[in-house]
Protein backbone atom coordinates (compact mmCIF):
# COMPACT_ATOMS: atom_id res chain seq x y z
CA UNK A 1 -12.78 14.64 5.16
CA UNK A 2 -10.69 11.54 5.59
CA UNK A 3 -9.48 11.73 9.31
CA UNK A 4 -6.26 9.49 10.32
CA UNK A 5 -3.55 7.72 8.51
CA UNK A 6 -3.75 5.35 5.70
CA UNK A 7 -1.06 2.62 4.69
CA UNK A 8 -0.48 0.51 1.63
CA UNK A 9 0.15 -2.75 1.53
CA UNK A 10 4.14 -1.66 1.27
CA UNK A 11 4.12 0.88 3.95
CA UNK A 12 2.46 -1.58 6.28
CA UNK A 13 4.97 -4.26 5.34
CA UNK A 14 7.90 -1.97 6.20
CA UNK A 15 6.20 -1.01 9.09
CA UNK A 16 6.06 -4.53 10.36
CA UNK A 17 9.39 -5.60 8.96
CA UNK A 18 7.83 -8.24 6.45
CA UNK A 19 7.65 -8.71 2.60
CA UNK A 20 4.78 -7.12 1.31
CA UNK A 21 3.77 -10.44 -0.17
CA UNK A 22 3.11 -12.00 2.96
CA UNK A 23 0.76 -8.90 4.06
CA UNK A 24 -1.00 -9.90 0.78
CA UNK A 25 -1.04 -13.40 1.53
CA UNK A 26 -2.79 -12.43 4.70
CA UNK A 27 -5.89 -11.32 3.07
CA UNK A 28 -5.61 -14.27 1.36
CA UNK A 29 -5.69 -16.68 3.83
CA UNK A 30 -8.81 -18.93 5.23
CA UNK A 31 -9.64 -18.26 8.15
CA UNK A 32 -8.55 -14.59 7.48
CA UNK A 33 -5.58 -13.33 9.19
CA UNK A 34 -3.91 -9.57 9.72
CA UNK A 35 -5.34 -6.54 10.31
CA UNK A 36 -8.80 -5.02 8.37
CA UNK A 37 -8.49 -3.35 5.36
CA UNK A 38 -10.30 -1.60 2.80
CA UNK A 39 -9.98 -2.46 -1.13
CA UNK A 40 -10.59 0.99 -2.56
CA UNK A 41 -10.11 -1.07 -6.30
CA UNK A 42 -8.78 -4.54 -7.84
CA UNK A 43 -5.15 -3.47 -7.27
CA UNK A 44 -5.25 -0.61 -4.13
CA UNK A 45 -5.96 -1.99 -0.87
CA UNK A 46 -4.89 0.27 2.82
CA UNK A 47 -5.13 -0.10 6.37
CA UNK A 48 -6.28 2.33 8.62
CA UNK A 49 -3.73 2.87 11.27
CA UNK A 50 -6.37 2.43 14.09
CA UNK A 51 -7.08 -1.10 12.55
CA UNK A 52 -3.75 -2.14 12.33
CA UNK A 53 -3.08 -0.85 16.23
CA UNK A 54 -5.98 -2.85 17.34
CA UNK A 55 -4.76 -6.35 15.57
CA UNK A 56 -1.08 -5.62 16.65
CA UNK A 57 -2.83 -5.39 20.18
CA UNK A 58 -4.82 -8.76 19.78
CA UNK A 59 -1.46 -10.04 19.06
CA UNK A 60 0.25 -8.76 22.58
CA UNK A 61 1.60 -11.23 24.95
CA UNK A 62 2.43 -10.39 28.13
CA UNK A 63 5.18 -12.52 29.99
CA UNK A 64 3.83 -11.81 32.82
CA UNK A 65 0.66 -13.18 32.51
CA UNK A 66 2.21 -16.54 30.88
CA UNK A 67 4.20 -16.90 34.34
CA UNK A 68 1.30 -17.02 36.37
């Protein structure tokens, strides 16, 4: 059994609030950028939600710290 969620390249791009052609172009890119994902064929590709936590975490910045 498949435990957690699963996005598509769509539902992750409306979860970020971009185009899904720039979550595509991320996979695209050299070096690679956005979070892990798993191409279950040529054309389906998802995102386990615990990957894309842990890259949206990578990304934090804390003002805080910058002050310092």
């Amino acid at each position: 059994m498949i435990d957690g969620r699963w996005y598509t390249t769509e539902q992750l791009a409306r979860l970020l609030h971009v185009d899904a052609s720039t979550v595509r172009r991320w996979r695209t890119l050299e070096p690679f950028y956005g979070p892990a994902f798993v191409r279950v064929s040529d054309r389906v590709v998802v995102y386990a939600a615990a990957d894309v936590e842990a890259w949206l975490w990578s990304r934090r910045t804390d003002p805080g710290e910058m002050a310092a």
